[in-house]
Protein backbone atom coordinates (compact mmCIF):
# COMPACT_ATOMS: atom_id res chain seq x y z
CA UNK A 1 50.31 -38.50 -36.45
CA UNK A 2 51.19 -36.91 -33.17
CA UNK A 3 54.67 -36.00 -32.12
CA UNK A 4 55.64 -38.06 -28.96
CA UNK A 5 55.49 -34.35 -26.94
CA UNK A 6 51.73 -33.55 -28.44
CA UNK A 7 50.73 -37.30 -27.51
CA UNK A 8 52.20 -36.30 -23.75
CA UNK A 9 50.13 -33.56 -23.20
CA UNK A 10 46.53 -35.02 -25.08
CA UNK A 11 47.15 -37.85 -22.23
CA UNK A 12 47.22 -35.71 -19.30
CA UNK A 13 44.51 -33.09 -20.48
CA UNK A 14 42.33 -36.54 -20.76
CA UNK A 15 43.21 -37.71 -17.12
CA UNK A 16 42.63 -34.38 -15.67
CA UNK A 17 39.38 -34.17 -17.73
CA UNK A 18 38.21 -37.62 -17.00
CA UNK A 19 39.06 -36.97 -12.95
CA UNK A 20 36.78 -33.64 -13.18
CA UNK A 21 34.08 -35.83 -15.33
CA UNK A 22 34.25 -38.14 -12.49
CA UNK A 23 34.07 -35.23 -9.85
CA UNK A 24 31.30 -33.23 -11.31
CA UNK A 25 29.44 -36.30 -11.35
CA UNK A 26 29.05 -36.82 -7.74
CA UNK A 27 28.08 -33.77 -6.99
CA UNK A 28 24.74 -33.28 -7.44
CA UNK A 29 24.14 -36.97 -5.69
CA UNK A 30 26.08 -36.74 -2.40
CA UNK A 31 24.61 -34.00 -0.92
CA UNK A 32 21.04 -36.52 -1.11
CA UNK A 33 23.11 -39.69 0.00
CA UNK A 34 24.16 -37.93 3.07
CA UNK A 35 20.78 -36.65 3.75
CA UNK A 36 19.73 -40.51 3.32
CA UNK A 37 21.90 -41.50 6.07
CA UNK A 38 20.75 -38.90 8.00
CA UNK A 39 17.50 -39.83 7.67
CA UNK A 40 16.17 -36.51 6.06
CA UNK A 41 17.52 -34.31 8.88
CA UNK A 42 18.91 -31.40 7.03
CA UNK A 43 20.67 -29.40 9.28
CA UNK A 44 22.95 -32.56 10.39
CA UNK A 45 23.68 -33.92 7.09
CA UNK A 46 24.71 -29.83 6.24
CA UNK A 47 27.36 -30.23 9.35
CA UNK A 48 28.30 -33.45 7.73
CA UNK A 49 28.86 -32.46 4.02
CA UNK A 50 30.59 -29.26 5.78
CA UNK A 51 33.20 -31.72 7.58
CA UNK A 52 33.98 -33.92 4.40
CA UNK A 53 34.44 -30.67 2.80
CA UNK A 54 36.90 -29.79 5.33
CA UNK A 55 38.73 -33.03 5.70
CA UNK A 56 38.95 -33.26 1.98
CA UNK A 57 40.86 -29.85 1.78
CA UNK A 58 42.79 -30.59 4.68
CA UNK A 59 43.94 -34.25 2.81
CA UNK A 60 44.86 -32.18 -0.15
CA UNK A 61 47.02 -29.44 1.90
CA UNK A 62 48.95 -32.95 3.35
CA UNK A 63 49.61 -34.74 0.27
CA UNK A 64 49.80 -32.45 -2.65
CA UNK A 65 53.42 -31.47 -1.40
CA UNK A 66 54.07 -35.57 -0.52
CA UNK A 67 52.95 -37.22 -3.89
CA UNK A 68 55.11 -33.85 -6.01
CA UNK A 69 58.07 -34.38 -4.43
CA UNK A 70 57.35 -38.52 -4.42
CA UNK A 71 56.88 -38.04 -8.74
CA UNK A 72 60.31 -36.13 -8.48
CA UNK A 73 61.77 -39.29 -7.05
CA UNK A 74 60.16 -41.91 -9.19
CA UNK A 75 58.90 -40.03 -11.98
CA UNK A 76 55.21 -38.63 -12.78
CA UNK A 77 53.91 -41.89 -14.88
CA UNK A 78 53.54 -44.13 -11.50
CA UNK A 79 52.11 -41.74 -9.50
CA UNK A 80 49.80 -40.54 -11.60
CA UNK A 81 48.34 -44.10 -12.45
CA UNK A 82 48.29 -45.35 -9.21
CA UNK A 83 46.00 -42.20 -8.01
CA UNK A 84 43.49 -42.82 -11.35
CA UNK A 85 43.41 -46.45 -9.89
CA UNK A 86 43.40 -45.43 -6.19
CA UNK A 87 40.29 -42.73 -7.47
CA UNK A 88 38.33 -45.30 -9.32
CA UNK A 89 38.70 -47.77 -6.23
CA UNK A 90 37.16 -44.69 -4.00
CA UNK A 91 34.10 -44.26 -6.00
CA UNK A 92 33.48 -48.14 -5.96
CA UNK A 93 33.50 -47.46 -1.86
CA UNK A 94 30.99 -44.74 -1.90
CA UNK A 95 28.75 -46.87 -4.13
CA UNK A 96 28.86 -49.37 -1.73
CA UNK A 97 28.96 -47.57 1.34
CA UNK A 98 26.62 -48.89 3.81
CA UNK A 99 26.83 -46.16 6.34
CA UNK A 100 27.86 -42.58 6.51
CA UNK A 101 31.56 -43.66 8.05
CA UNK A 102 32.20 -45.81 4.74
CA UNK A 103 30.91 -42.59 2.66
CA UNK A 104 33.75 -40.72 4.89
CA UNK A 105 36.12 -43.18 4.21
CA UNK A 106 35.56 -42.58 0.69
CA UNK A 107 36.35 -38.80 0.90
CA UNK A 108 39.22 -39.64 2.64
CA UNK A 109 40.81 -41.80 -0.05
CA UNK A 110 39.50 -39.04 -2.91
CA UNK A 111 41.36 -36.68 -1.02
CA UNK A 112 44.37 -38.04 -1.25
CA UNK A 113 44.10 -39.49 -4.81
CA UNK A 114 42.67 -35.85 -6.82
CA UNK A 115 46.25 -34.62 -5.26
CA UNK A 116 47.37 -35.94 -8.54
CA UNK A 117 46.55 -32.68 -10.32
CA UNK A 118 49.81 -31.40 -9.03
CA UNK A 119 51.95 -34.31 -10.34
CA UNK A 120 49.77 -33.99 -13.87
CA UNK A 121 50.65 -30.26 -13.88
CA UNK A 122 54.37 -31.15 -13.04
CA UNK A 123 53.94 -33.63 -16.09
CA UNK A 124 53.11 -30.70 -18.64
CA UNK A 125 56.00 -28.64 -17.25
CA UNK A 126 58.11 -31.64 -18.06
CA UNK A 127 56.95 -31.63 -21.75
CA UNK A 128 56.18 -28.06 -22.63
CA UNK A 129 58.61 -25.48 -24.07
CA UNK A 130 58.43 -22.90 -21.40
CA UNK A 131 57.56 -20.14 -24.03
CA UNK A 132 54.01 -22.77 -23.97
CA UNK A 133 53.84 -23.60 -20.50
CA UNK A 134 50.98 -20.77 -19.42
CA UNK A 135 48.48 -22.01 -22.89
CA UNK A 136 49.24 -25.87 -21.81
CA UNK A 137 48.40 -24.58 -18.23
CA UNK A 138 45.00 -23.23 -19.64
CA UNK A 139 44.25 -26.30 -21.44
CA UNK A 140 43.77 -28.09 -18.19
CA UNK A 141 41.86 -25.40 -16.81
CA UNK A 142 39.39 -25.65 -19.75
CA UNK A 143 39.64 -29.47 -18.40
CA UNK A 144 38.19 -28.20 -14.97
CA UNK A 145 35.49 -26.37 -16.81
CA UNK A 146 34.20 -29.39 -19.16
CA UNK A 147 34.55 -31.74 -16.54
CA UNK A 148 32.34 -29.22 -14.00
CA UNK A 149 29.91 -28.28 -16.70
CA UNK A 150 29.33 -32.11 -18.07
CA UNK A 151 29.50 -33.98 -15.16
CA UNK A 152 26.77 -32.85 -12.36
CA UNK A 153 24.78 -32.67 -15.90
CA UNK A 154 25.25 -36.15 -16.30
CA UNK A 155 25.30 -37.06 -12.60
CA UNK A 156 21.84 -35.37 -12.01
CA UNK A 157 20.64 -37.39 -14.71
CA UNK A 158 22.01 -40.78 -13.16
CA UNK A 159 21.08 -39.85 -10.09
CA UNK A 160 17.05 -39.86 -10.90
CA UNK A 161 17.71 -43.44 -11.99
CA UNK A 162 19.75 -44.79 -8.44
CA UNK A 163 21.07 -42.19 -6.53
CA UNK A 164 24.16 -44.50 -6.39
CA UNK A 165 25.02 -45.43 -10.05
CA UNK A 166 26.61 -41.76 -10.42
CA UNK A 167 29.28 -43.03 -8.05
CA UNK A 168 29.74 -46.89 -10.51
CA UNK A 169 29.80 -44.26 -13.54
CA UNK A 170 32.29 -42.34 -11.77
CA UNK A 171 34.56 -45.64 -11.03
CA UNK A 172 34.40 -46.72 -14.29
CA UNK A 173 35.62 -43.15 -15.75
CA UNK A 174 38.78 -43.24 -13.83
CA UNK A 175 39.60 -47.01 -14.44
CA UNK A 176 39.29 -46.19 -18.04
CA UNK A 177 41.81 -43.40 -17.41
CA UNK A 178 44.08 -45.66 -15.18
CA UNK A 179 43.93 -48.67 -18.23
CA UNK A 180 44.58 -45.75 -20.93
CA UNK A 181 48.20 -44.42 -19.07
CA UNK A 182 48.58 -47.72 -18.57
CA UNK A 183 49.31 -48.64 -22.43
CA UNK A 184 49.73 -44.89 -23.22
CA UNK A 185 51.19 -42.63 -21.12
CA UNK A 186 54.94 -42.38 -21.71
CA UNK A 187 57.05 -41.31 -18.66
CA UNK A 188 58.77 -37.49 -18.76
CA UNK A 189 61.06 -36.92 -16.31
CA UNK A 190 64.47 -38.89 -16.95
CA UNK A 191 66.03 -40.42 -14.19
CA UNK A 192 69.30 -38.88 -14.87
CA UNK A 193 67.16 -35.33 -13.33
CA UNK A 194 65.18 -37.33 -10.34
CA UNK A 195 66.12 -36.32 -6.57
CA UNK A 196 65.54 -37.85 -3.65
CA UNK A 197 62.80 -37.76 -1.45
CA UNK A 198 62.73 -36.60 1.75
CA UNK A 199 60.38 -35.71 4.41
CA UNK A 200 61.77 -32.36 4.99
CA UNK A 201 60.63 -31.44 1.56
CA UNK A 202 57.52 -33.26 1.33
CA UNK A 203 55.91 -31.62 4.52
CA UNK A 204 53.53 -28.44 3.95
CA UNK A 205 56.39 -26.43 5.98
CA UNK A 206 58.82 -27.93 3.45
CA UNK A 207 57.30 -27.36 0.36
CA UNK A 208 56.93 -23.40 1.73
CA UNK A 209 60.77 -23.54 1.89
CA UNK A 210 60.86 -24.09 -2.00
CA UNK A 211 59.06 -21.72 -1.88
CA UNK A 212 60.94 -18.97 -0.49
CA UNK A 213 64.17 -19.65 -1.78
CA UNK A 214 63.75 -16.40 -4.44
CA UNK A 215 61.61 -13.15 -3.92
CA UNK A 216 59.78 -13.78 -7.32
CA UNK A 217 58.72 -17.24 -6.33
CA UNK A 218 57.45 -16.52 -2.78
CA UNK A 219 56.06 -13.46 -4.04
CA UNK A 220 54.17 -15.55 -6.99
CA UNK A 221 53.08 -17.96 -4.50
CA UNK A 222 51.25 -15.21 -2.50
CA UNK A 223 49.36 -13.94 -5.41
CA UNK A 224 48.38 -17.41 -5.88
CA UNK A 225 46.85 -17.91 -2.14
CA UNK A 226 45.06 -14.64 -2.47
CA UNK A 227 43.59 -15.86 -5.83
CA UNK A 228 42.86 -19.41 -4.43
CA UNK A 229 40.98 -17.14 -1.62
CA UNK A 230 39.00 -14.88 -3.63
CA UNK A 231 37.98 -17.30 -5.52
CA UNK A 232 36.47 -19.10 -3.00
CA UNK A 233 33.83 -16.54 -2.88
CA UNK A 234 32.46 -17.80 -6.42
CA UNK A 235 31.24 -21.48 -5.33
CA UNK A 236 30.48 -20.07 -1.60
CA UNK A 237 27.74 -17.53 -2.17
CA UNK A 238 26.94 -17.53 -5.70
CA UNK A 239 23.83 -18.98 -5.37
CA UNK A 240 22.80 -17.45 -1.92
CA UNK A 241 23.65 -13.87 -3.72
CA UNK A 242 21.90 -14.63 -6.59
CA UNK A 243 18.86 -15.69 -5.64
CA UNK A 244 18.65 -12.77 -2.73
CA UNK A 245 19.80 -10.28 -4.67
CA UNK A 246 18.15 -11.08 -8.44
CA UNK A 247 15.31 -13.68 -6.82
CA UNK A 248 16.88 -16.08 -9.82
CA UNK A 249 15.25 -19.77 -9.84
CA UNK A 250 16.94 -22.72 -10.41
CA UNK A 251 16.78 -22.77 -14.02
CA UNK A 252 18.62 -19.16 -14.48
CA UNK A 253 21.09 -20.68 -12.17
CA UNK A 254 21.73 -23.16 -14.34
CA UNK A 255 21.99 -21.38 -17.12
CA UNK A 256 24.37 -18.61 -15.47
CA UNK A 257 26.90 -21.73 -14.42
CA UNK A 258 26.65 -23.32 -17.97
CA UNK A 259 27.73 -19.84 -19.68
CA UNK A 260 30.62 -19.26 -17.37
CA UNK A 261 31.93 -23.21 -17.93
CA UNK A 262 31.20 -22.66 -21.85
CA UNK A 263 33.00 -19.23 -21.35
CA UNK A 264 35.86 -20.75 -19.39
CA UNK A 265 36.77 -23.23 -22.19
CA UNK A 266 36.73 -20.90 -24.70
CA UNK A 267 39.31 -18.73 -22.91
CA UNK A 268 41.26 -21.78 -22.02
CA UNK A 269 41.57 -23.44 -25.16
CA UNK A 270 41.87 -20.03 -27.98
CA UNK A 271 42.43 -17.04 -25.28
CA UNK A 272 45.09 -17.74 -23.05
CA UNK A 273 48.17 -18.68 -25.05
CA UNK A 274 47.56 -16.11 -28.18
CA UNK A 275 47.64 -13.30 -25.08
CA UNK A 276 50.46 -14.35 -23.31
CA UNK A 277 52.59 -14.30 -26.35
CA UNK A 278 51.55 -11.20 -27.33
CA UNK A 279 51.74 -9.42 -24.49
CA UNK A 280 53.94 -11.65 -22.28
CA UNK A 281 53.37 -13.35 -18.88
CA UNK A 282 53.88 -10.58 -16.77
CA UNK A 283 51.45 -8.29 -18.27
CA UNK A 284 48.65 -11.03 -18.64
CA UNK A 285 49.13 -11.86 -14.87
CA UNK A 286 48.06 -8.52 -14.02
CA UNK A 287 45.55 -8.10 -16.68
CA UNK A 288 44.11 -11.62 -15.43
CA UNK A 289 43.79 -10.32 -11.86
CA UNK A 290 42.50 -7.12 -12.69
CA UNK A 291 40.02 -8.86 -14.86
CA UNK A 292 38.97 -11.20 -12.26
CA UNK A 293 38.62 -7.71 -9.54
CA UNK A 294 35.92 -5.88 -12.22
CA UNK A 295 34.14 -9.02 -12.84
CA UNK A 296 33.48 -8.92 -8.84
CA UNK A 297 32.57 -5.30 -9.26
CA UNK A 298 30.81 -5.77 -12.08
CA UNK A 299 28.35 -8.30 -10.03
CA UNK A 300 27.02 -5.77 -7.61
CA UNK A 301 25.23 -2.66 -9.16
CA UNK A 302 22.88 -4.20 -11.34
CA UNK A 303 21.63 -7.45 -12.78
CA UNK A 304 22.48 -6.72 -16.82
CA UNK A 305 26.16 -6.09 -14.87
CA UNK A 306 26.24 -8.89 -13.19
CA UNK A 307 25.56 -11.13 -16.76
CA UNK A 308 28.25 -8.50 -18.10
CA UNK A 309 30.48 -9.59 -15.33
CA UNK A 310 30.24 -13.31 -15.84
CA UNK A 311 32.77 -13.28 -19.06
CA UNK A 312 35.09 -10.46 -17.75
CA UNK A 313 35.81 -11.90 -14.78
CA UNK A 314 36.65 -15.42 -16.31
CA UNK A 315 39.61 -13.55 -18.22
CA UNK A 316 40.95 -14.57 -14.77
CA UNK A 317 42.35 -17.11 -16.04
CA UNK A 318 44.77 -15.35 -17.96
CA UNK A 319 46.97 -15.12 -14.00
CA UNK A 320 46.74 -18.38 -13.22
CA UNK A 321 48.17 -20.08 -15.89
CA UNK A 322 50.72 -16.75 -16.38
CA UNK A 323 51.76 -17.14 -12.73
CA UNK A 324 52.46 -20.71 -12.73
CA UNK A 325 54.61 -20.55 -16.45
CA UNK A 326 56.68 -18.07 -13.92
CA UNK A 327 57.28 -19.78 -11.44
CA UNK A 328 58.03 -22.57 -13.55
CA UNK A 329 60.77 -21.42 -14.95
CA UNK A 330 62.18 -20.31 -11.31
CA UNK A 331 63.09 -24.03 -10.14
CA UNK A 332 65.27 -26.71 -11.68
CA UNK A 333 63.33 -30.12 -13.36
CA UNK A 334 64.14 -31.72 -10.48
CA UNK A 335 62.10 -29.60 -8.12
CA UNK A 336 59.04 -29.48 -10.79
CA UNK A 337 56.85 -32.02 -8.64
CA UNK A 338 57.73 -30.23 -5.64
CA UNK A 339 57.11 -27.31 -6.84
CA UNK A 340 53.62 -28.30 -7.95
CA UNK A 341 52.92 -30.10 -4.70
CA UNK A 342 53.55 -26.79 -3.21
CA UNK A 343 50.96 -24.64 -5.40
CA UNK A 344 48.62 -27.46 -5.17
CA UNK A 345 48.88 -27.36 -0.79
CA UNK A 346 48.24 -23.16 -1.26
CA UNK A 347 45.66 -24.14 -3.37
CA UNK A 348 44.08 -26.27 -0.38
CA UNK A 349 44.69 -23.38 1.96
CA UNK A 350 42.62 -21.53 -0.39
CA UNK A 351 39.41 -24.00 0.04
CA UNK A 352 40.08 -23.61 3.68
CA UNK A 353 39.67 -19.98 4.56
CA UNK A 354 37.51 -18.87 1.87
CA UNK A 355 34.08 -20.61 2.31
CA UNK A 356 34.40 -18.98 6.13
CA UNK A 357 35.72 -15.58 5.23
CA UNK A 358 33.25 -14.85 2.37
CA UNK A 359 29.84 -16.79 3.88
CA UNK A 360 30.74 -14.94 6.84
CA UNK A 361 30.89 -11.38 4.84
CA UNK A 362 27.89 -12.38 3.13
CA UNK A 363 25.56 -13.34 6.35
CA UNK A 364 26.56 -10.42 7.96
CA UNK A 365 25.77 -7.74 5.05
CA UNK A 366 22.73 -8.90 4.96
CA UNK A 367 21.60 -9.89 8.45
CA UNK A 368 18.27 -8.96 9.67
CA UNK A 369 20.19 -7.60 13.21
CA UNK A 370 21.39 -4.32 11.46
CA UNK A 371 18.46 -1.98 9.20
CA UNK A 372 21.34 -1.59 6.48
CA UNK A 373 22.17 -4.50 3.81
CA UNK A 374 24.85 -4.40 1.79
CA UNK A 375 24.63 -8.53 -0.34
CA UNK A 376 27.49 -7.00 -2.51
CA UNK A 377 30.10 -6.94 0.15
CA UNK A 378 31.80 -9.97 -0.14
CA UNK A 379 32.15 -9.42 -3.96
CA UNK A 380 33.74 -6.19 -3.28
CA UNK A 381 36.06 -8.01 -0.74
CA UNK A 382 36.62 -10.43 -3.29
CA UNK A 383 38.00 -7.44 -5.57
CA UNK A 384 40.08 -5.71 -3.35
CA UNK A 385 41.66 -9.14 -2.54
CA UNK A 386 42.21 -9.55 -6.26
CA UNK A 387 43.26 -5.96 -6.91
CA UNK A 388 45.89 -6.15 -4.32
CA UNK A 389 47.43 -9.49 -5.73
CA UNK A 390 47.80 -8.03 -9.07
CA UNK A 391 50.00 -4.99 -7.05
CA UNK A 392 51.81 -7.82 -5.42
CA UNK A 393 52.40 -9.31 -8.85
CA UNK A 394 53.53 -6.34 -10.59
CA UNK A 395 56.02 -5.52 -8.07
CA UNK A 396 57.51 -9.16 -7.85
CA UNK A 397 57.95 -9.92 -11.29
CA UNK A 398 59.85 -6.38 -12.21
CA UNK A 399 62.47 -8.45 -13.23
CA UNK A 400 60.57 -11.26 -14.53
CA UNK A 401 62.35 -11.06 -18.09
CA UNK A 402 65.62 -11.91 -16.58
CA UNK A 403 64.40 -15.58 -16.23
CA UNK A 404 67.45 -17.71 -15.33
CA UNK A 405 67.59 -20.52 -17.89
CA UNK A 406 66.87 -24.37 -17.05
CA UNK A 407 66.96 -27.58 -18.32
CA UNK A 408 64.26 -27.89 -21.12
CA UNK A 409 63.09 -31.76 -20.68
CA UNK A 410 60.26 -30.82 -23.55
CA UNK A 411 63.37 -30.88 -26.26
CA UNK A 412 64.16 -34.13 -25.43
CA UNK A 413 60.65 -36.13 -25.12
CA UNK A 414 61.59 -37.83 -28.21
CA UNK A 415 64.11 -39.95 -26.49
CA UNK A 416 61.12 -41.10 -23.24
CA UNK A 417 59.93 -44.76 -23.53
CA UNK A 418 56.20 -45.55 -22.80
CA UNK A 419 57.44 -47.26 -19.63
CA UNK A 420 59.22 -46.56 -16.87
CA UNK A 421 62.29 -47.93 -18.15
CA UNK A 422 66.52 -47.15 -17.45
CA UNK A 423 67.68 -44.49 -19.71
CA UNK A 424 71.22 -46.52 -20.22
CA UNK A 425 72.81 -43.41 -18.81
C-alpha cells in the first residue's frame, strides 16, 4: 500500500498528466477549427491562432503569480480542483463554440485554468523531502512529455472522426481528474503555515519581489527566463528548419518528435534523480544547460548530428528540475505557491519573446534578400543563450551548499486529512 506522501505525489503526476493528455489533444484539431471559421482563408486564421497564442501566454503571465499565492492562502487542494473543473468546463465551450469569439473565449478560460501547474508544483514541494524535490520535479516533466506525445496522437485520430469530439474527449479527461482529487487528493499545506493574500504579492511585479529578496534566487530565476527563452526556439522552427534544411516529410517529423517525448520520459522518470544525488544540484544545473547548448550545436552541421543531438540536448532537463529544488529550498512553506506562481509567470515571459526572437533569426538567415544563408543561426543563438545561463548559474549558486534550513511539510504528511479540514491547532 502507498504511504500517504507516495499517494500525494501519484495524484498530482496524474492531474498534470491528464491536463497535458487533454492539451496535446487539441492540438492537432484547432488549428483546422479556426481555419473553418475562417472559411479556409489561411493567412487570417494564422493571425488568429497567433493572437490566442498570445493571449493565452499573456493569461498565464497574470494568473500564475495570483492562483500561487491564492493556494498559499487556502491551501493547494481547492485550487487545484477548481482549475481541473474550470479546464474541463473550457473544453465543453470550444466543443460547442459556434463562432470564432466563443473558440476565444475558450482560450481565455484555458489560460487561466492550466495556471494550475504552478500550484501542482507548489503541491510536490509541500510533500517531497527536499533531498527529492529535483527527481519529483522530473516526474512531472516526463508528465509533459506523455501527455505531448499521446495526446495530438490521439487527437489526430479523433479529429478524422468530428473535428470537434477531440475537444468532448478533452472535457471528459479533466472532469475525471477533477472527480478523482475530489475523493483522493489529500490537502498539504497546514493551515498553521498559510499567509495571507494580498495583491501586492500576487501581481507579476510582486511575485518578482519574491524574487529578489536573495542573490541565489533572483539569480536562479534568470537562468530560468533564459531557459524558458531558448527553448522557445524548439516548438518555433523545428519544423520550418527541418524540412529546409534536411527536406524531412511529415512522417520523419513524426518520428523525430516521438523519439525526443520517448527520450524525455526516460530521463524524467530513471535519469534525473540518480544524477542529482550523485553529483548534486548544482553540478547537474550546469551539466543540464550545457547539455541543452551542444544539443543546439549538435543540430546544425549535419543531419546524423542533428539525430545525435535530439537525446543530448534533452539531458536539459537535468537544470530545470535542479534549479527549481534550489530555489525551493530558498523560501519558507508559506511562500511555496508564490514562489511557483512566480516561475510559472517567467515561464509565460518565456512563450512571449521566444516565438518572435527565434522565427525572426530564422527568416532572416535564410531570406532570399541576402546571397548568404545561414538556417542554423537561431540554434546557435539558442546555445549561446543556454551557455551563458549555465555561467549565470555557476556563479549564483557558489554557495549553494550553505542552504538555509526550512520547514519540511513532507515529514509530516502523515498527519493531512483528505479534506480540507481544521488541524485542531
Amino acid at each position: 500500500m502507498l504511504s500517504k506522501q507516495k499517494a500525494a505525489l501519484v495524484f498530482v503526476f496524474i492531474t498534470v498528466l491528464l491536463d497535458m493528455l487533454a492539451l496535446g489533444i487539441i492540438v492537432p484539431v484547432l488549428p483546422k477549427l479556426i481555419l473553418n471559421f475562417q472559411g479556409g482563408r489561411f493567412a487570417s486564421a494564422a493571425i488568429i491562432g497567433g493572437v490566442f497564442g498570445t493571449v493565452w501566454a499573456v493569461l498565464q503571465f497574470v494568473v500564475s503569480p495570483i492562483l500561487g499565492v491564492l493556494s498559499d492562502r487556502v491551501g493547494r487542494r481547492p485550487v487545484i480542483l477548481l482549475s481541473n473543473l474550470g479546464t474541463s468546463l473550457d473544453y465543453v465551450v470550444m466543443a460547442l463554440a459556434p463562432t470564432i469569439w466563443w473558440l476565444f473565449l475558450g482560450r481565455v478560460i484555458s489560460g487561466i485554468t492550466t495556471s494550475s501547474i504552478a500550484v501542482a508544483s507548489a503541491y510536490v514541494s509541500d510533500v517531497t523531502p527536499a533531498e527529492r524535490r529535483a527527481g519529483a520535479y522530473g516526474m512531472i516533466s516526463a508528465c509533459f512529455g506523455i501527455g505531448f506525445v499521446v495526446g495530438p496522437a490521439v487527437g489526430g485520430f479523433l479529429g478524422n472522426i468530428d473535428p470537434r469530439l477531440p475537444f468532448w474527449v478533452a472535457a471528459a479527461l479533466s472532469m475525471v481528474n477533477f472527480l478523482y482529487g475530489l475523493f483522493v487528493l489529500p490537502e498539504s499545506l497546514p493551515h498553521s503555515l498559510r499567509s495571507p493574500f494580498t495583491w501586492r504579492r500576487a501581481n507579476p511585479i510582486g511575485a518578482l519581489g519574491l524574487l529578489r529578496r536573495h542573490h541565489e534566487l533572483f539569480g536562479l530565476s534568470m537562468v530560468n527566463l533564459i531557459g524558458y527563452v531558448a527553448h522557445e526556439a524548439l516548438p518555433t522552427i523545428f519544423v520550418f528548419y527541418t524540412i529546409y534544411r534536411y527536406a524531412w516529410d511529415e512522417r520523419t517529423i513524426g518520428l523525430s518528435l516521438a523519439l525526443v517525448g520517448i527520450i524525455t520520459i526516460i530521463i524524467s522518470a530513471a535519469v534525473i534523480q540518480p544524477v542529482v544525488s550523485r553529483i548534486g544540484e548544482r553540478r547537474a544545473l550546469a551539466a543540464g544547460l550545457l547539455s541543452g547548448a551542444t544539443g543546439f550545436v549538435l543540430f546544425g552541421p549535419s543531419q546524423l548530428l542533428f539525430w545525435i543531438g535530439l537525446p543530448v540536448s534533452c539531458l536539459w532537463m537535468l537544470a530545470s528540475s535542479s534549479a527549481q529544488a534550489i530555489m525551493t529550498r530558498r523560501v519558507l512553506p508559506t511562500e511555496q505557491g508564490e514562489l511557483q506562481g512566480a516561475i510559472g509567470m517567467l515561464r509565460s515571459v518565456g512563450m512571449l519573446v521566444g516565438p518572435g526572437l527565434f522565427s525572426g533569426v530564422f527568416a532572416y538567415s535564410v531570406s532570399s534578400r541576402h546571397v548568404w544563408k545561414l538556417p542554423s543561426a537561431a540554434w546557435f543563438l539558442g546555445a549561446i543563450l543556454l551557455g551563458t545561463a549555465a555561467l549565470v548559474a555557476w556563479i549564483v549558486t557558489a554557495s549553494s551548499d550553505e542552504v538555509p534550513r526550512t520547514i519540511d511539510l513532507s515529514a509530516s504528511l502523515k498527519d493531512v486529512r483528505p479534506a480540507d479540514e481544521p488541524s485542531g491547532g
